[in-house]
N, C-alpha and C. Protein backbone atom coordinates (compact mmCIF):
# COMPACT_ATOMS: atom_id res chain seq x y z
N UNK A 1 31.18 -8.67 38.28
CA UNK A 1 29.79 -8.63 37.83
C UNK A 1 29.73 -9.27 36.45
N UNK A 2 28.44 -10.14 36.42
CA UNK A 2 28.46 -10.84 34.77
C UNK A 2 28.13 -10.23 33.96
N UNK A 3 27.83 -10.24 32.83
CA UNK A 3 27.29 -9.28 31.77
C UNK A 3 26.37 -9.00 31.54
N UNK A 4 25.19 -10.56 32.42
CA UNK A 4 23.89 -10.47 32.81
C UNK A 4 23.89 -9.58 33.79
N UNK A 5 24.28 -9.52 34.39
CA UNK A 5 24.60 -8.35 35.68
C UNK A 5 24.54 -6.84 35.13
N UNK A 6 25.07 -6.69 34.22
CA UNK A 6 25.80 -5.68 34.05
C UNK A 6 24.76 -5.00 32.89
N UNK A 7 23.72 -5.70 32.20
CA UNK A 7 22.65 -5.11 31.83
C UNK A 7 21.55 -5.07 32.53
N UNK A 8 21.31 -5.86 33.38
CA UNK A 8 20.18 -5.10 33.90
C UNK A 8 20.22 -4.08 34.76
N UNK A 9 21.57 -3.84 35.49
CA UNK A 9 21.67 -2.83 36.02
C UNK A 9 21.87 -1.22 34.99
N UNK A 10 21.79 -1.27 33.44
CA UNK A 10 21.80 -0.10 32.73
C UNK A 10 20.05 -0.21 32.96
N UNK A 11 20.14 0.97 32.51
CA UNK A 11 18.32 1.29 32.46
C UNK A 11 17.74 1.44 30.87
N UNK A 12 16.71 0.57 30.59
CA UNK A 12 16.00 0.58 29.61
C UNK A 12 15.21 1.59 29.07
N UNK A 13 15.26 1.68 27.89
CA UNK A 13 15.16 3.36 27.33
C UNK A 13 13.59 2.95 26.53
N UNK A 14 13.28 4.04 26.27
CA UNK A 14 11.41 3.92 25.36
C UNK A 14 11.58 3.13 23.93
N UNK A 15 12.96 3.48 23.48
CA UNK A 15 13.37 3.01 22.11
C UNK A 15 13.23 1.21 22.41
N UNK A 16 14.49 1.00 23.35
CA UNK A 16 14.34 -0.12 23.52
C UNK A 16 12.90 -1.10 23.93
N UNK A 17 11.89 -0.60 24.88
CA UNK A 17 10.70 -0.99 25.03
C UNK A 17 10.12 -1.02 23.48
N UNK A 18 10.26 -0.29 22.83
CA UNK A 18 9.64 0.18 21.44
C UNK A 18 10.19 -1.33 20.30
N UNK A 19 11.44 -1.33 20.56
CA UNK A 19 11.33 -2.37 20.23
C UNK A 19 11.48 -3.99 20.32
N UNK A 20 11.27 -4.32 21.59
CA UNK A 20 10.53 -5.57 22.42
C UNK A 20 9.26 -5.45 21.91
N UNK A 21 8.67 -4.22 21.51
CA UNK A 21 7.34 -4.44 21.77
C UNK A 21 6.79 -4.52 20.25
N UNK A 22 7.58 -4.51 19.13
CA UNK A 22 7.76 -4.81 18.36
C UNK A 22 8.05 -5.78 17.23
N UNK A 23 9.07 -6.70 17.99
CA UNK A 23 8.86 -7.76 18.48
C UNK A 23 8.48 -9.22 19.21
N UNK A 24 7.10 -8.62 19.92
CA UNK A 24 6.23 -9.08 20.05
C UNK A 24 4.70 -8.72 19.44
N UNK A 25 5.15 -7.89 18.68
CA UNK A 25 3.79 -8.03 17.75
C UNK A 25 2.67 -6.59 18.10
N UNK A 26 3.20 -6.09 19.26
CA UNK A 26 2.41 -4.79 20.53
C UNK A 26 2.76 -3.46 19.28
N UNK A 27 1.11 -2.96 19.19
CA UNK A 27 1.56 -1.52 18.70
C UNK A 27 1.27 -0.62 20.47
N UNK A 28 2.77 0.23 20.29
CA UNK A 28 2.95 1.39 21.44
C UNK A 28 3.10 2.64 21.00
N UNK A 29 2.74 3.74 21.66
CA UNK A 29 2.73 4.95 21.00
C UNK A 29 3.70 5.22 21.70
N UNK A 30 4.81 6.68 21.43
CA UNK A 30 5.82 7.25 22.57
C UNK A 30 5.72 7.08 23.83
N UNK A 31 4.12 7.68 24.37
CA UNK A 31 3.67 7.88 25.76
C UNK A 31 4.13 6.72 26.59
N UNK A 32 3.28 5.56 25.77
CA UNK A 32 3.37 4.50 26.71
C UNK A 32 4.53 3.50 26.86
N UNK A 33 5.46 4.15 25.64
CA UNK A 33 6.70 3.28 25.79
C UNK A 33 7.85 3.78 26.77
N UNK A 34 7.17 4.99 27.22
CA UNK A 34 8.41 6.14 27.98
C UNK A 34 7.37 5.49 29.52
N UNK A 35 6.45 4.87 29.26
CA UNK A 35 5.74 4.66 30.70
C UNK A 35 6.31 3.36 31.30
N UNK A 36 6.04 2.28 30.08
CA UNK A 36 6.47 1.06 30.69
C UNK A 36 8.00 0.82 30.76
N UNK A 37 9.13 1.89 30.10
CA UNK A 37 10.43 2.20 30.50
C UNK A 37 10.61 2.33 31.52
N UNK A 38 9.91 3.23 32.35
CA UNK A 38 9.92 3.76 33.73
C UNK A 38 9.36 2.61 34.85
N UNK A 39 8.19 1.90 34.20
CA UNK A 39 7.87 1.02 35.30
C UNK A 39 8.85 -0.47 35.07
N UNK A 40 9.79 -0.83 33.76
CA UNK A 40 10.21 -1.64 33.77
C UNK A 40 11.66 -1.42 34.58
N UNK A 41 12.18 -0.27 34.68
CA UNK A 41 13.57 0.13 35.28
C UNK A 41 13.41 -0.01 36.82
N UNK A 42 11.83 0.29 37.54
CA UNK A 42 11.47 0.34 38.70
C UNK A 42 11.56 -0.90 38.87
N UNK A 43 10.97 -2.17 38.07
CA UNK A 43 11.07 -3.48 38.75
C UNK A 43 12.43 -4.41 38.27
N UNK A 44 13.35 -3.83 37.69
CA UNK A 44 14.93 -4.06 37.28
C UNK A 44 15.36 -3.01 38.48
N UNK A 45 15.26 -2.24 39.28
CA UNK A 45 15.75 -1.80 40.08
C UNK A 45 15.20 -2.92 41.53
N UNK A 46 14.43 -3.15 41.72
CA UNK A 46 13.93 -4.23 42.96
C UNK A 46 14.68 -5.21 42.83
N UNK A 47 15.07 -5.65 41.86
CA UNK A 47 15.55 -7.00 41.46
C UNK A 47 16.90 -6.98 42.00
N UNK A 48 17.54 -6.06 41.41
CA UNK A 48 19.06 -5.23 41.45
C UNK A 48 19.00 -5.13 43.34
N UNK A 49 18.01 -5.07 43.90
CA UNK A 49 18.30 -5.00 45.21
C UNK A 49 17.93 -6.01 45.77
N UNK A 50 17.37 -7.04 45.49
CA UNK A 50 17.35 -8.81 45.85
C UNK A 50 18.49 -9.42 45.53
N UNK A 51 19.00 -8.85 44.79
CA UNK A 51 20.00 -10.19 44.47
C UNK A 51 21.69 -9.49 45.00
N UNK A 52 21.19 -7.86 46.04
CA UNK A 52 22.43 -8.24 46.57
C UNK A 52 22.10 -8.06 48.00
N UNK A 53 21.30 -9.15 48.25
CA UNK A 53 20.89 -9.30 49.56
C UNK A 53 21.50 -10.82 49.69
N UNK A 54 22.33 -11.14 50.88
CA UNK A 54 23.61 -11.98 50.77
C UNK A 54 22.76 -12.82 51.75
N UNK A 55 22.23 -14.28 51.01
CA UNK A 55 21.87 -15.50 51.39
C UNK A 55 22.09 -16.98 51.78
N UNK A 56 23.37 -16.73 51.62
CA UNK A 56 24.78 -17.67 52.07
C UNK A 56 23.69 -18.26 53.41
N UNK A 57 24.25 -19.58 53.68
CA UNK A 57 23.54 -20.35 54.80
C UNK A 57 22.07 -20.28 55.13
N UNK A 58 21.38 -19.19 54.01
CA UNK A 58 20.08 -19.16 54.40
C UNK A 58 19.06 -20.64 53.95
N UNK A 59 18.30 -21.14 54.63
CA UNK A 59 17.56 -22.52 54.36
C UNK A 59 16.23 -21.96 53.32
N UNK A 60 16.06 -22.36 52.48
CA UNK A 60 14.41 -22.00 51.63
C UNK A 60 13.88 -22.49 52.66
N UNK A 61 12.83 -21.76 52.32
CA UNK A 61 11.68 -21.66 53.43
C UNK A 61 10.31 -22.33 52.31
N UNK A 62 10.12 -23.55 53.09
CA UNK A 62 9.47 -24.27 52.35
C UNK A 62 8.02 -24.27 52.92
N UNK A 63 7.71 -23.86 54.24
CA UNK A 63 6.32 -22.82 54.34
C UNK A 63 6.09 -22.34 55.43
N UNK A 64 5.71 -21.19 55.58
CA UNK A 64 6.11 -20.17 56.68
C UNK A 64 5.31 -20.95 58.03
N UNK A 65 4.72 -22.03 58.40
CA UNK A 65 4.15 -22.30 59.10
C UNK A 65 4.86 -23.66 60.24
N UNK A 66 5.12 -23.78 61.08
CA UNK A 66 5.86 -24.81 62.16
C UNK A 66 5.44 -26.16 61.51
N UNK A 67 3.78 -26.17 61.50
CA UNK A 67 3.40 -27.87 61.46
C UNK A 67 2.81 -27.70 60.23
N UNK A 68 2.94 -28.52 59.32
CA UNK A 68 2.22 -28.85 57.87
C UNK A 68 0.91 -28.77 57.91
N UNK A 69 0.34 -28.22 57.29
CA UNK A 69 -1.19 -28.09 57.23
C UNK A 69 -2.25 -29.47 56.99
N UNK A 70 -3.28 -29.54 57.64
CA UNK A 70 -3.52 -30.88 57.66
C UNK A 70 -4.36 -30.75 56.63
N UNK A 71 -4.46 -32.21 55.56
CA UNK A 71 -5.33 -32.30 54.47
C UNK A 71 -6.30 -33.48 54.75
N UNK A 72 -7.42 -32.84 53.88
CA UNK A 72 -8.67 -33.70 54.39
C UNK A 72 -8.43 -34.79 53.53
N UNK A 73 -9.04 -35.84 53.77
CA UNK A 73 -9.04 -37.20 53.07
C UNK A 73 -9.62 -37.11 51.58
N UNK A 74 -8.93 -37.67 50.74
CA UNK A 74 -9.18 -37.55 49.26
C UNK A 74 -10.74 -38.37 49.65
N UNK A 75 -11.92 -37.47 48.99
CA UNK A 75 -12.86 -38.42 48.84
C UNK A 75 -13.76 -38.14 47.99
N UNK A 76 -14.50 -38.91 47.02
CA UNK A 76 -15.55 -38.43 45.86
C UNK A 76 -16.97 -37.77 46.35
N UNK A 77 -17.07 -36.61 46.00
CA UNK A 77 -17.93 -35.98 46.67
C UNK A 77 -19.29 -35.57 45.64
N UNK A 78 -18.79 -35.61 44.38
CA UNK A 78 -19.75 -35.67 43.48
C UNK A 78 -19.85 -36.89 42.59
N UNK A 79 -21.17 -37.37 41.70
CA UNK A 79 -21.47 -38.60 40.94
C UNK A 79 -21.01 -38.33 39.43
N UNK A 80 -20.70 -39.68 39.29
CA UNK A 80 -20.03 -39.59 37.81
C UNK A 80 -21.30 -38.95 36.69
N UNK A 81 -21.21 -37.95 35.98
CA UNK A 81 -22.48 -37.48 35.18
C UNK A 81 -22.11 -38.26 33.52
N UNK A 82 -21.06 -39.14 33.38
CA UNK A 82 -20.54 -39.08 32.00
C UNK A 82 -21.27 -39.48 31.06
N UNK A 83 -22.51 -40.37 31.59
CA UNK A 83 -23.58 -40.97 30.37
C UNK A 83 -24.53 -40.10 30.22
N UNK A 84 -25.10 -39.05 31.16
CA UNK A 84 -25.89 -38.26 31.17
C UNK A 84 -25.82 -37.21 29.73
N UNK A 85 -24.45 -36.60 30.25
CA UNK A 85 -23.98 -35.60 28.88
C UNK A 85 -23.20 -36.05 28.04
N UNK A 86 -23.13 -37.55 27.36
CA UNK A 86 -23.13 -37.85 26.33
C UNK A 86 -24.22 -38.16 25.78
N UNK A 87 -24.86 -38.32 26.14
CA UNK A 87 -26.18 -39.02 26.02
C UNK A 87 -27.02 -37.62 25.00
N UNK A 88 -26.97 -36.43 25.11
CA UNK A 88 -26.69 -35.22 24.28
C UNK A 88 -26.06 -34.79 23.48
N UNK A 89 -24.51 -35.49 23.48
CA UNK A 89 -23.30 -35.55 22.21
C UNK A 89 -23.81 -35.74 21.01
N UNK A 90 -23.75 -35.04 19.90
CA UNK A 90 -23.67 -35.50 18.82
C UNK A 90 -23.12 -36.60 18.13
N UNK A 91 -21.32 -37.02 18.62
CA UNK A 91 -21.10 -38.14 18.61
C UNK A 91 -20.15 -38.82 19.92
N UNK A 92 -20.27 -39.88 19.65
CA UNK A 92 -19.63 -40.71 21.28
C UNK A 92 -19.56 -42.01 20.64
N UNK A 93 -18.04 -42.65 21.43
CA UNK A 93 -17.13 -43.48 20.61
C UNK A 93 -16.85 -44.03 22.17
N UNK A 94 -17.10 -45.59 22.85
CA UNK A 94 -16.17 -45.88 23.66
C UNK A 94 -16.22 -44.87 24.81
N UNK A 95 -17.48 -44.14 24.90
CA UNK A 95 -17.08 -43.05 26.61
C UNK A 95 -16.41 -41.60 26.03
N UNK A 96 -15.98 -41.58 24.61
CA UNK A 96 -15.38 -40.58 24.05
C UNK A 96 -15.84 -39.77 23.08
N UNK A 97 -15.81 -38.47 23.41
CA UNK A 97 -16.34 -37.40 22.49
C UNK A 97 -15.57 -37.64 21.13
N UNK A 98 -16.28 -37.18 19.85
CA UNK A 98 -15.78 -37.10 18.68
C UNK A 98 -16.19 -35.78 18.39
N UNK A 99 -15.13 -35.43 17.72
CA UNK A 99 -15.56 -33.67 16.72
C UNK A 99 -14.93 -34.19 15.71
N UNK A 100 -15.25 -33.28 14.83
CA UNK A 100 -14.94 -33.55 12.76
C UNK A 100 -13.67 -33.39 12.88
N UNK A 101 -12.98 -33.54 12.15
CA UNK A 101 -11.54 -33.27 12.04
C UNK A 101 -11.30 -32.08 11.13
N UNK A 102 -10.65 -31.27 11.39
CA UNK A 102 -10.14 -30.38 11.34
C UNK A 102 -9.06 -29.99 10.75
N UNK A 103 -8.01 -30.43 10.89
CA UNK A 103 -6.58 -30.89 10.17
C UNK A 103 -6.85 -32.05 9.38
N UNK A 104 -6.27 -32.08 8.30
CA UNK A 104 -6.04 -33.23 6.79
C UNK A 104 -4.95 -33.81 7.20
């Protein structure tokens, strides 16, 4: 087992959520760090049981269906509006919106 292995199979504690979440900037109170412990160990436990589900010779399944789904013909179905609502712009350059600048 790798070492990646070998932590996600320990279980994540409120402390530790506490501080991920801390590290991302999240204020958590006890409650909810002992909550999302519990729901994060539940989906580190699913995982832990996918990946020892033995897939040797299995083909990806690239879509559950026999025959490819048929696609309709690329075609323009609505009119170009672009002079309309510039034509309202405050400013327009070449077909192109302008705003003030912002950054120096």
């Amino acid at each position: 087992m790798s070492t990646s292995d070998a932590q996600h199979s320990e279980d994540l504690n409120a402390q530790t959520v506490s501080q991920i979440a801390h590290l991302a900037r999240l204020s958590l109170n006890d409650a909810q760090s002992t909550e999302y412990a519990e729901s994060l160990n539940k989906i580190l436990g699913m995982m832990d049981t996918l990946k020892s589900i033995d897939t040797d010779g299995v083909e990806p399944l690239k879509s559950p269906f026999d025959n490819p789904q048929p696609l309709r013909e690329d075609v323009v179905t609505e009119n170009n509006h672009r002079e309309e609502y510039q034509a309202v712009a405050p400013a327009v350059q070449e077909g192109l919106y302008l705003v003030p600048r912002v950054i120096e």
